[in-house]
N, C-alpha and C. Protein backbone atom coordinates (compact mmCIF):
# COMPACT_ATOMS: atom_id res chain seq x y z
N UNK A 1 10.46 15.78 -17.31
CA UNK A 1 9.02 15.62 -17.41
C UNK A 1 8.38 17.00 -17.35
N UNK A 2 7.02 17.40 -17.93
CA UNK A 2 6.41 18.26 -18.21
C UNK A 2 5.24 18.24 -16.95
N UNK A 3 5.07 19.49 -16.98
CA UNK A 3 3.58 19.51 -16.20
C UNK A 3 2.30 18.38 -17.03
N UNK A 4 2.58 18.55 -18.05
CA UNK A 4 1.67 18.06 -19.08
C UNK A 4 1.64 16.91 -18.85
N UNK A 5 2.61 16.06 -19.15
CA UNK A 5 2.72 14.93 -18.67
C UNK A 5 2.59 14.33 -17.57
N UNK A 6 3.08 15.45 -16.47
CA UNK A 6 2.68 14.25 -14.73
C UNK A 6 0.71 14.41 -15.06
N UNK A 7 0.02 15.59 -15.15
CA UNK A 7 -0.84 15.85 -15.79
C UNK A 7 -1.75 14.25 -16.26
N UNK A 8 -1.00 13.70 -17.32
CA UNK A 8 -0.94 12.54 -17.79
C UNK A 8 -0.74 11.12 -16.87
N UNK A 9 0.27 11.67 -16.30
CA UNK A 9 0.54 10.07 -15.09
C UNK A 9 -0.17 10.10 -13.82
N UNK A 10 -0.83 11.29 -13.74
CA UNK A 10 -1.98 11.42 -12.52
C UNK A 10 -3.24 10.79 -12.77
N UNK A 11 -3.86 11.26 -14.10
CA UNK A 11 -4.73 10.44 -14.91
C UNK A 11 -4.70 9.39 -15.10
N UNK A 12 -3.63 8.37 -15.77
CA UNK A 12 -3.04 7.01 -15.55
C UNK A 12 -3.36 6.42 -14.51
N UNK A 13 -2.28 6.81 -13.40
CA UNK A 13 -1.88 5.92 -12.28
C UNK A 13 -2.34 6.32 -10.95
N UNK A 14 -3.41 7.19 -11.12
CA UNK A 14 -3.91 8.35 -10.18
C UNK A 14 -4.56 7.35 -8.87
N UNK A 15 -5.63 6.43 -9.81
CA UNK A 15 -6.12 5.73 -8.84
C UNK A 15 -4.97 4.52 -8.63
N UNK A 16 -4.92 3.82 -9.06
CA UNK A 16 -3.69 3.18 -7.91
C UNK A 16 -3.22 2.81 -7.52
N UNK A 17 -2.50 4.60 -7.29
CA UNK A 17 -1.76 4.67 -6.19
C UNK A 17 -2.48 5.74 -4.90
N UNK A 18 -3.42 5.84 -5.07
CA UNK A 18 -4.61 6.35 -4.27
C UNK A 18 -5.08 4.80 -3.26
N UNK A 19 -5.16 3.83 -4.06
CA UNK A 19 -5.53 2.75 -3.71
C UNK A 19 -4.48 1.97 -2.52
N UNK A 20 -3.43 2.39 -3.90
CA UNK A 20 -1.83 1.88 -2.34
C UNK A 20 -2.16 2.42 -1.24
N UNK A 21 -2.11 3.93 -1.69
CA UNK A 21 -2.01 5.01 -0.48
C UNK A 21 -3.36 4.59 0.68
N UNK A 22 -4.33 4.52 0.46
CA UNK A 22 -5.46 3.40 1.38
C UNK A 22 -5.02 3.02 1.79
N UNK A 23 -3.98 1.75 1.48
CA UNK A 23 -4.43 0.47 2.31
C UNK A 23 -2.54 0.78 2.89
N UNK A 24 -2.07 1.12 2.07
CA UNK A 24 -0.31 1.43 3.36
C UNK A 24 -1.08 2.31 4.82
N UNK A 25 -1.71 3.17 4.45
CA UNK A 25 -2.00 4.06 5.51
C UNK A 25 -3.17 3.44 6.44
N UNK A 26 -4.14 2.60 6.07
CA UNK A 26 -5.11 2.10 6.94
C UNK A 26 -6.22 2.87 7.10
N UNK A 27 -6.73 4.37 6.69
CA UNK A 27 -7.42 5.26 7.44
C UNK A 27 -7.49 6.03 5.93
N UNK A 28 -8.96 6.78 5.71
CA UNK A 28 -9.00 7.69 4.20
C UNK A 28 -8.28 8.58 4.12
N UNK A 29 -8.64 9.41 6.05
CA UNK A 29 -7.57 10.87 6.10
C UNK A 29 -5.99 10.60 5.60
N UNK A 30 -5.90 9.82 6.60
CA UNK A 30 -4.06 9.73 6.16
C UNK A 30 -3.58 9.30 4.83
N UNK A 31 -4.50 8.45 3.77
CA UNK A 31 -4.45 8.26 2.81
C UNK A 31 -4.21 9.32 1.45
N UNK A 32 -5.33 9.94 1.98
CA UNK A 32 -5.78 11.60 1.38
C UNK A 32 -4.45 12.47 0.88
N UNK A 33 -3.94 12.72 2.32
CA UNK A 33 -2.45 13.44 2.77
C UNK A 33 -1.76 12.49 2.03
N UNK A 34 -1.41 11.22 1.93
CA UNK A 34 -0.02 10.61 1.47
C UNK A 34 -0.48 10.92 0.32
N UNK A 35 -1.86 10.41 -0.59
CA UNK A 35 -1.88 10.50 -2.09
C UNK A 35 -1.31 11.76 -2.55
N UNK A 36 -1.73 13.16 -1.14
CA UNK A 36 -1.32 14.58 -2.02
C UNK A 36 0.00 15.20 -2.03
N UNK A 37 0.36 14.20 -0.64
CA UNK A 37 2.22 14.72 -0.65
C UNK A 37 3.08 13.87 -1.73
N UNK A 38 2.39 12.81 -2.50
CA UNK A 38 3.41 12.15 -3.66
C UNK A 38 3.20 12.69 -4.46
N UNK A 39 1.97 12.88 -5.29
CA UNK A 39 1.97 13.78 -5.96
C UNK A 39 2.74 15.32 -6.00
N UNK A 40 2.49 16.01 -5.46
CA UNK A 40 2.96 17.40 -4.51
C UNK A 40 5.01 17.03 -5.01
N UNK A 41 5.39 16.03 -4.13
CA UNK A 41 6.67 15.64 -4.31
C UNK A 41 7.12 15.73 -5.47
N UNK A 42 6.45 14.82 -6.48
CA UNK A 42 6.24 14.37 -7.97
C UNK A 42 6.20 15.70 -8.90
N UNK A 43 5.50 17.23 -8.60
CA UNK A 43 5.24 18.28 -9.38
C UNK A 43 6.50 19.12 -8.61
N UNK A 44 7.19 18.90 -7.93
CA UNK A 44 8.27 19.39 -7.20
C UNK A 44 9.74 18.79 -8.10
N UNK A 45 9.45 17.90 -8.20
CA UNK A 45 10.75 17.03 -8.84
C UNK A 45 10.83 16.86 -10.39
N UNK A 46 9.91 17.52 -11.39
CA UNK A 46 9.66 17.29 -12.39
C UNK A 46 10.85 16.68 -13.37
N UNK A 47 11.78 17.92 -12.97
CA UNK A 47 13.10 17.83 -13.35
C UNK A 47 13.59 16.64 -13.49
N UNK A 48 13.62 15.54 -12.06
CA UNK A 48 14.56 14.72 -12.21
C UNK A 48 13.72 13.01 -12.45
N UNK A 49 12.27 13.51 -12.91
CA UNK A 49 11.35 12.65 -13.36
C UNK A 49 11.65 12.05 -15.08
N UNK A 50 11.82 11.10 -15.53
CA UNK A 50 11.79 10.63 -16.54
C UNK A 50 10.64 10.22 -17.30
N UNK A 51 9.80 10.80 -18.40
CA UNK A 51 9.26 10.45 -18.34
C UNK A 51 8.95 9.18 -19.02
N UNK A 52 9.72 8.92 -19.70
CA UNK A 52 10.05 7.60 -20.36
C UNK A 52 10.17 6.13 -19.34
N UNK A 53 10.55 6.66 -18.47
CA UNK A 53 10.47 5.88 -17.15
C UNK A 53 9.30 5.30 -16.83
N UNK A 54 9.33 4.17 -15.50
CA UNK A 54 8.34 3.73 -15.08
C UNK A 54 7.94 4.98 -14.02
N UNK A 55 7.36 5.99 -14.27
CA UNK A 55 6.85 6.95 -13.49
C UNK A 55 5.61 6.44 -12.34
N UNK A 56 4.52 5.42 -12.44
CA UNK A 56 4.22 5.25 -11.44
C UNK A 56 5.41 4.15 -10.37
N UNK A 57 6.41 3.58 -10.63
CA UNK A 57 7.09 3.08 -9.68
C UNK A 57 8.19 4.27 -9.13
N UNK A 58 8.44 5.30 -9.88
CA UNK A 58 8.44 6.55 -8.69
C UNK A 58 7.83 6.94 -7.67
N UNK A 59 6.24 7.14 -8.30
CA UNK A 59 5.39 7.33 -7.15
C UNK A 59 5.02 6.61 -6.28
N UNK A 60 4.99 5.12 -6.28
CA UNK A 60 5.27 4.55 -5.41
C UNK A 60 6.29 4.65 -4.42
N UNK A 61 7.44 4.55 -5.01
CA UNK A 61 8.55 4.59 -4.08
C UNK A 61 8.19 5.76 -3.24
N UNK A 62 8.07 7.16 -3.68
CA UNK A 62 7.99 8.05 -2.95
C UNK A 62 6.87 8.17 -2.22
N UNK A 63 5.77 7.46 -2.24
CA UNK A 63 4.63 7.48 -0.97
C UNK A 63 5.04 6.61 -0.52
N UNK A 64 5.83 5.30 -0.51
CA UNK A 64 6.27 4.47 0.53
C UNK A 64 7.36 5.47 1.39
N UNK A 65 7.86 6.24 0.92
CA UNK A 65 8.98 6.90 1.54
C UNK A 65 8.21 8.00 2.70
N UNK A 66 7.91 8.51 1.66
CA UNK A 66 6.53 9.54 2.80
C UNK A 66 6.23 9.36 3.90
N UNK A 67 5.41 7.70 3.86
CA UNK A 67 4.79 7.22 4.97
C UNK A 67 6.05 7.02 5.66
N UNK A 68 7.11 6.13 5.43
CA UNK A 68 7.78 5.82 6.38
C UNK A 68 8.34 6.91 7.57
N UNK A 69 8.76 7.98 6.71
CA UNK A 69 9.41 9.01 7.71
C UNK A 69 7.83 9.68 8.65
N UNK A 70 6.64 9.75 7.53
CA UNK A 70 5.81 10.20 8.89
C UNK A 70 5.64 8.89 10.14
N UNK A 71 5.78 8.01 9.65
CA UNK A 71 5.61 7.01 11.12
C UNK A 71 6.90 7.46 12.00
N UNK A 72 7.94 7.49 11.06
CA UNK A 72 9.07 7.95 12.23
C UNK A 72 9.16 8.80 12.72
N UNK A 73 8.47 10.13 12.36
CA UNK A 73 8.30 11.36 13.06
C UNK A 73 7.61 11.10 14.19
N UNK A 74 6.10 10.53 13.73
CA UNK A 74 5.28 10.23 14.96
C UNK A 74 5.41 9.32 15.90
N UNK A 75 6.54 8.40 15.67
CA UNK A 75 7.38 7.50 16.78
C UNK A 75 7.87 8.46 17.69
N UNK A 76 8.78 9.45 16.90
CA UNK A 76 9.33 9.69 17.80
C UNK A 76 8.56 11.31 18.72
N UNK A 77 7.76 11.80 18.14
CA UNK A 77 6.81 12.74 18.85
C UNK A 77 6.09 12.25 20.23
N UNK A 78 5.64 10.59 19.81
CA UNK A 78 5.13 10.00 20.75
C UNK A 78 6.06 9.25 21.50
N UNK A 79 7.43 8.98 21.35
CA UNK A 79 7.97 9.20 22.44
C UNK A 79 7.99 10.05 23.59
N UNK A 80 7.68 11.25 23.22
CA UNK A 80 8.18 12.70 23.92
C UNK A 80 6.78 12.89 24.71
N UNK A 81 5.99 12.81 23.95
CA UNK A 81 4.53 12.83 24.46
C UNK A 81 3.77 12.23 23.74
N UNK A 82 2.83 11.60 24.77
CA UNK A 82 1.66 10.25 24.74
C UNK A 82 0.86 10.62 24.10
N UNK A 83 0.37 10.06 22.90
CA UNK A 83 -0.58 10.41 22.43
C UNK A 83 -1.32 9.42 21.89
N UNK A 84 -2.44 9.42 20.98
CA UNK A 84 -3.34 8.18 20.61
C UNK A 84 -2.02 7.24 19.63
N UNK A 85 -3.06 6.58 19.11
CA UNK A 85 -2.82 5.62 17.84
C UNK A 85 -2.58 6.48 16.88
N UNK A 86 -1.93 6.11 15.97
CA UNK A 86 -1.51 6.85 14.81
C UNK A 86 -2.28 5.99 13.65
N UNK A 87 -3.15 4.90 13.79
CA UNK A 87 -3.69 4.14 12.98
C UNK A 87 -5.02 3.42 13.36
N UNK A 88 -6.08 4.23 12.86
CA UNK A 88 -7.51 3.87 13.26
C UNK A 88 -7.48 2.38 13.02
N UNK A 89 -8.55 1.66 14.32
CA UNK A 89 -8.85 0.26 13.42
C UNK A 89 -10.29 0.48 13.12
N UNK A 90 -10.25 0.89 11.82
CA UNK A 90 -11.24 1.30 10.97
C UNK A 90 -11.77 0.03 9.89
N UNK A 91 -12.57 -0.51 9.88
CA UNK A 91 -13.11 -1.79 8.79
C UNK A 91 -12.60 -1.50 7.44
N UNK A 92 -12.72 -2.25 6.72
CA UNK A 92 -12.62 -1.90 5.08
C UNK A 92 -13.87 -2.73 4.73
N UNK A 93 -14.35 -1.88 3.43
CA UNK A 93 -15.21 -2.49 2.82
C UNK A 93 -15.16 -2.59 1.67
N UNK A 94 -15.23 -4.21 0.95
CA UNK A 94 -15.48 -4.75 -0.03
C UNK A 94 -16.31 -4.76 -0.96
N UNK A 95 -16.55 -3.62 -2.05
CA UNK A 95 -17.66 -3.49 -2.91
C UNK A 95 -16.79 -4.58 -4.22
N UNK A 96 -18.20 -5.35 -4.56
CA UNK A 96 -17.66 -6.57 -5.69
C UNK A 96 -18.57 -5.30 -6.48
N UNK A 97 -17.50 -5.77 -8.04
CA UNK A 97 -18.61 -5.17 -9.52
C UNK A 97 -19.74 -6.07 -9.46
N UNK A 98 -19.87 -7.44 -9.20
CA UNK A 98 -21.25 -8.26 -9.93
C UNK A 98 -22.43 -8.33 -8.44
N UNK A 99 -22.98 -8.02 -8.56
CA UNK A 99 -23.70 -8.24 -7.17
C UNK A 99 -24.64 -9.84 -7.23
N UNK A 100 -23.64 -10.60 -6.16
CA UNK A 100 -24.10 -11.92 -6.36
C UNK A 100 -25.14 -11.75 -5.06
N UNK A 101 -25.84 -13.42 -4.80
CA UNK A 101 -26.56 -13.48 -3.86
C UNK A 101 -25.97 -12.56 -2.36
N UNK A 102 -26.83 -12.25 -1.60
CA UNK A 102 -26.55 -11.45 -0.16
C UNK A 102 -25.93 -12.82 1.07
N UNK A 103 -26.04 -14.26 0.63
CA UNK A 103 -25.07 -14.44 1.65
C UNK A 103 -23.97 -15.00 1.17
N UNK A 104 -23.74 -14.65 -0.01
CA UNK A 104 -22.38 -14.94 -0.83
C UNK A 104 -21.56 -13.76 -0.72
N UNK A 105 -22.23 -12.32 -0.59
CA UNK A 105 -21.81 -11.19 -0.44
C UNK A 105 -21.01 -10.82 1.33
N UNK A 106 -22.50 -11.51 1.73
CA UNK A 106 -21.81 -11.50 3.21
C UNK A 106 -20.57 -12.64 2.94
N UNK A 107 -20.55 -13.78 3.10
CA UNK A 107 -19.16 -14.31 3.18
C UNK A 107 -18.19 -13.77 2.36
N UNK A 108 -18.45 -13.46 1.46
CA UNK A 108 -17.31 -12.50 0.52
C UNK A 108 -16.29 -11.48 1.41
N UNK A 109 -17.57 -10.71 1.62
CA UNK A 109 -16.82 -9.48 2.61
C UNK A 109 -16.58 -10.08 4.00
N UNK A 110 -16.84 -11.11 4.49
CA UNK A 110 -16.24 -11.36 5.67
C UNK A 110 -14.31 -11.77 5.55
N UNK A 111 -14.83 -12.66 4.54
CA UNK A 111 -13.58 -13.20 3.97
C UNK A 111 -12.47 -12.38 3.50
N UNK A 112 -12.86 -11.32 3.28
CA UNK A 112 -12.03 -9.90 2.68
C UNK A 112 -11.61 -9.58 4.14
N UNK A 113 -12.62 -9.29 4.67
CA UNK A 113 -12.27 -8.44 6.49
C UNK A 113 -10.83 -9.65 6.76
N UNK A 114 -11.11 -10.65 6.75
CA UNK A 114 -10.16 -11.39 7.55
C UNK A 114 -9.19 -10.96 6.81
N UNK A 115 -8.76 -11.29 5.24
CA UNK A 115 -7.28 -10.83 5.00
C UNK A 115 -6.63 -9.78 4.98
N UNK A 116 -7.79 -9.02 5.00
CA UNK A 116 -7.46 -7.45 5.11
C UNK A 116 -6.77 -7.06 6.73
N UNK A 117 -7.29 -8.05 7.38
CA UNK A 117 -7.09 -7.76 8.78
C UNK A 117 -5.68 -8.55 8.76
N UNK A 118 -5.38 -9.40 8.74
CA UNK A 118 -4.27 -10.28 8.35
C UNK A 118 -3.03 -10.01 7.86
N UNK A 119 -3.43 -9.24 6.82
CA UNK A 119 -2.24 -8.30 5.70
C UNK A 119 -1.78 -7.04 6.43
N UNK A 120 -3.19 -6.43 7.12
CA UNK A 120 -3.06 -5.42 8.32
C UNK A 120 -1.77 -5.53 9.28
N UNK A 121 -2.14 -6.58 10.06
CA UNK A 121 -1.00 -7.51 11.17
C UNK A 121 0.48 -7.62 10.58
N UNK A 122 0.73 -7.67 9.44
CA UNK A 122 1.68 -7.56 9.28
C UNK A 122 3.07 -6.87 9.42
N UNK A 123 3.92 -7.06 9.54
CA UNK A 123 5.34 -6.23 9.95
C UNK A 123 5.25 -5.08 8.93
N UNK A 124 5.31 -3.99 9.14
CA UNK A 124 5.70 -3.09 8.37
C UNK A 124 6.40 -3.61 7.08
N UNK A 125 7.91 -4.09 7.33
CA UNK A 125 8.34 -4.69 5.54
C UNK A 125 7.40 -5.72 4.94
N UNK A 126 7.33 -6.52 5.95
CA UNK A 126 6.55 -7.45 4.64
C UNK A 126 4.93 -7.10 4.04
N UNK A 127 4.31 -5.85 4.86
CA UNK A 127 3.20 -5.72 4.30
C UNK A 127 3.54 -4.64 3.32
N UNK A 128 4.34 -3.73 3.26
CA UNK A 128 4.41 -3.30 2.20
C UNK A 128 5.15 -4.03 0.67
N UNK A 129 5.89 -4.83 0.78
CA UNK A 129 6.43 -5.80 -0.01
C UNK A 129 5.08 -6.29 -0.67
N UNK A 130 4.26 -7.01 0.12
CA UNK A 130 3.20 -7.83 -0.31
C UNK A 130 1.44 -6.45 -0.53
N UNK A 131 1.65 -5.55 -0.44
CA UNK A 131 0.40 -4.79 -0.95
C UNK A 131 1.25 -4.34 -2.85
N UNK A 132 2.90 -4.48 -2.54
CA UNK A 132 3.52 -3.77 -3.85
C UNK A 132 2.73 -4.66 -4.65
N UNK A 133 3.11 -5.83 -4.64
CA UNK A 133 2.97 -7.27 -5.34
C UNK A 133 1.43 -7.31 -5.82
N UNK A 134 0.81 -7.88 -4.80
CA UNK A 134 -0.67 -8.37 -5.05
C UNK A 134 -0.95 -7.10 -5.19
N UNK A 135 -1.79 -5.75 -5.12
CA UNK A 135 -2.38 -4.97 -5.00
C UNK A 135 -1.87 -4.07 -6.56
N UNK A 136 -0.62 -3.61 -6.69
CA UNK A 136 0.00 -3.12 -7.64
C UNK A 136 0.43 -3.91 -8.92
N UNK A 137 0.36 -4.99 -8.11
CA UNK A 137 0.72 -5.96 -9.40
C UNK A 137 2.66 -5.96 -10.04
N UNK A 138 3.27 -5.37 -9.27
CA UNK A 138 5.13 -5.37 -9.18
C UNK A 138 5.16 -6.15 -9.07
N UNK A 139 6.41 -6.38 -10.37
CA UNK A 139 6.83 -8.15 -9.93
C UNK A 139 8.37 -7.38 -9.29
N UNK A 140 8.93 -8.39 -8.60
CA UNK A 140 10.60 -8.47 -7.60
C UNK A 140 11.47 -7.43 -8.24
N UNK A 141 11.42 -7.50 -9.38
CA UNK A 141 12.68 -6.35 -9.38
C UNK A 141 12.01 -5.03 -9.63
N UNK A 142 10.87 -5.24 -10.17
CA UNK A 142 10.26 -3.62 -9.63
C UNK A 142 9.83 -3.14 -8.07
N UNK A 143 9.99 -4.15 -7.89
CA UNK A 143 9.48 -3.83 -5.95
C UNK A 143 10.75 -3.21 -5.10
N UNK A 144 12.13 -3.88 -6.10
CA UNK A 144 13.50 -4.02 -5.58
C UNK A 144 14.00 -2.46 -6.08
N UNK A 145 13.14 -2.39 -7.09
CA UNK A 145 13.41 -0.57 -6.98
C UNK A 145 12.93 0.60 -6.59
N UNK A 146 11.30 0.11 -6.58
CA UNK A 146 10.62 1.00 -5.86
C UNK A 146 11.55 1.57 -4.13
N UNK A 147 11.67 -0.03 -3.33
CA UNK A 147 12.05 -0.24 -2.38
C UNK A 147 13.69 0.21 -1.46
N UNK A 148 14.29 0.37 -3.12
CA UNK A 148 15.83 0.21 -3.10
C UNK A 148 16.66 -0.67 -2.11
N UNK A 149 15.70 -1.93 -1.93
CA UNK A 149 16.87 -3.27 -1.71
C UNK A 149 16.97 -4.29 -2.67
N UNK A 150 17.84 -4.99 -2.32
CA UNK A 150 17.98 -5.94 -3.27
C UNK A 150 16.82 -6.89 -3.71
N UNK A 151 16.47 -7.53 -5.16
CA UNK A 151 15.32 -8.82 -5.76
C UNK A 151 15.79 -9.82 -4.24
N UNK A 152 16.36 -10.29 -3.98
CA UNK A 152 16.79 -11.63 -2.85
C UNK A 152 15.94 -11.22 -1.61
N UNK A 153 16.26 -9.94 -1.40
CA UNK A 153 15.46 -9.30 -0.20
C UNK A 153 13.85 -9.54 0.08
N UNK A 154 13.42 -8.87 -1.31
CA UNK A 154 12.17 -8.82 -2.01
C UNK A 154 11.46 -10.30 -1.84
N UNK A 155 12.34 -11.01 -2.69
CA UNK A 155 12.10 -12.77 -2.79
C UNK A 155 11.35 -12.93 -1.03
N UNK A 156 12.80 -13.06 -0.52
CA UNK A 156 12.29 -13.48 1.23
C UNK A 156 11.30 -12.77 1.81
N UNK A 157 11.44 -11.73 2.03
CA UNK A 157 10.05 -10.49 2.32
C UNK A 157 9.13 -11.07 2.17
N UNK A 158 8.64 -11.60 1.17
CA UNK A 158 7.46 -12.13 0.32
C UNK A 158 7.06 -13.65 0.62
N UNK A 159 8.12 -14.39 0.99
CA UNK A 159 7.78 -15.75 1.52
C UNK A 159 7.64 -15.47 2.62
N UNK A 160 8.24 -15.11 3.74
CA UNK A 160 8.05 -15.01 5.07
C UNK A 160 6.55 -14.48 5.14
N UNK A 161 6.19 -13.12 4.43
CA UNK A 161 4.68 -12.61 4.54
C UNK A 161 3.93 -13.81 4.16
N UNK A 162 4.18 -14.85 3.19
CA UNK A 162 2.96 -15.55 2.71
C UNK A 162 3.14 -16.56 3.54
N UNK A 163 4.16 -16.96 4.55
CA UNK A 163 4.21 -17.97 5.46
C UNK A 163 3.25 -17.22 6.72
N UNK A 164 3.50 -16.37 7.38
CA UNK A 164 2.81 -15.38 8.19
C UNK A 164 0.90 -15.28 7.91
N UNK A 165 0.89 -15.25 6.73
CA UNK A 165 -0.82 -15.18 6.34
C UNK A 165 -0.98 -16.16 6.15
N UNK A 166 -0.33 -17.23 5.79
CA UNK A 166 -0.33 -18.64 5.78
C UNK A 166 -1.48 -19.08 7.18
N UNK A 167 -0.57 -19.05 8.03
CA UNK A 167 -0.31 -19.36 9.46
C UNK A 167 -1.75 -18.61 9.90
N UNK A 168 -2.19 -17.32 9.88
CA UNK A 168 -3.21 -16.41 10.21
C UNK A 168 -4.15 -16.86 9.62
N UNK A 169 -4.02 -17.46 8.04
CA UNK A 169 -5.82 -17.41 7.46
C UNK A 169 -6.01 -18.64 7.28
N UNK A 170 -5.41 -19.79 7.94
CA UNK A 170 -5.46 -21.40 7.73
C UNK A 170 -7.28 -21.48 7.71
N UNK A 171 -7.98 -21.15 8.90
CA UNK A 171 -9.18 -21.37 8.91
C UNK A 171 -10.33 -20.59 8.14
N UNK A 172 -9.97 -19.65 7.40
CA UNK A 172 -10.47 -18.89 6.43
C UNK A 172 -10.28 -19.27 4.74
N UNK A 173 -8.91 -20.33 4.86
CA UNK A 173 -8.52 -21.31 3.71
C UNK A 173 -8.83 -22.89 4.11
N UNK A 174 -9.45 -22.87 4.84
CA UNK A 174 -9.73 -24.44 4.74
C UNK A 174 -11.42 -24.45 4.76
N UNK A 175 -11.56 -23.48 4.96
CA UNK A 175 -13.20 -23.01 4.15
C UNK A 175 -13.41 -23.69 2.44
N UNK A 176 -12.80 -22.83 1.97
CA UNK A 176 -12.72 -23.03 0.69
C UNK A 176 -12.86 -24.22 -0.20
């Protein structure tokens, strides 16, 4: 791959995986940093980039990778010494394109807060499994490579999470 081209797949896929990088990380700052260390990674590796390839399921993989080892760094830092949260509980907010009535808007975005909060709660694997999916739009065997485990893995990951939000947003789905 060319400068020219990541150039090209930044433009593409820029937003997102800016967007992943949000919502894996929880917080803009830390988001910020993951969007610039995949990238960063990505103009580092040009070489062994294809570009014929699915190049944003590189970049995925490699900001899922990112994050993971910084949580494990900061596991284990904060083993050694106490320190805050490593993950603001910071709101998200729901801007819709159509601007409907204001208490359709309010329940809208309430209704967002809850799954957002929900999807939040989740185990580390299965929320990243399930932001690949819904958010990115990966179907199983692209998740199974981003991820490098097996489609079967992927499969279960994905039921257990939707049994889990199941279970969490019953009263936010029986609204409906």
């Amino acid at each position: 791959m060319t400068k020219q081209e990541l150039t090209e797949c930044i433009d593409l896929y820029g937003r997102d995986i800016y967007s992943f990088c949000r919502h894996l990380a929880g917080n803009v700052q830390e988001a910020d940093e993951l969007y610039q260390d995949t990238w960063l990674l990505a103009a580092q590796r040009l070489e062994c980039i294809d570009a014929s390839g699915n190049v944003k399921s590189y970049c995925l993989s490699a900001a899922v990778k990112i994050w993971n080892n910084r949580k494990r760094k900061f596991a284990w830092r904060r083993r050694i010494a106490g320190t805050q949260d490593f993950l603001d509980e910071e709101g998200r907010e729901y801007l819709p394109d159509d601007r409907p009535a204001p208490e359709e808007l309010l329940l809208r975005k309430e209704r967002d807060r809850l799954v957002w909060q929900a999807v939040d709660g989740l185990p580390d694997k299965f929320r990243t499994v399930t932001l690949l999916h819904y958010m990115e739009e990966l179907n199983v065997s692209q998740i199974a490579q981003v991820l490098h485990i097996s489609q079967g893995t992927v499969k279960s990951r994905l039921y257990h999470a939707r049994q889990l939000l199941k279970k969490k947003l019953e009263v936010v789905l029986n609204e409906e």
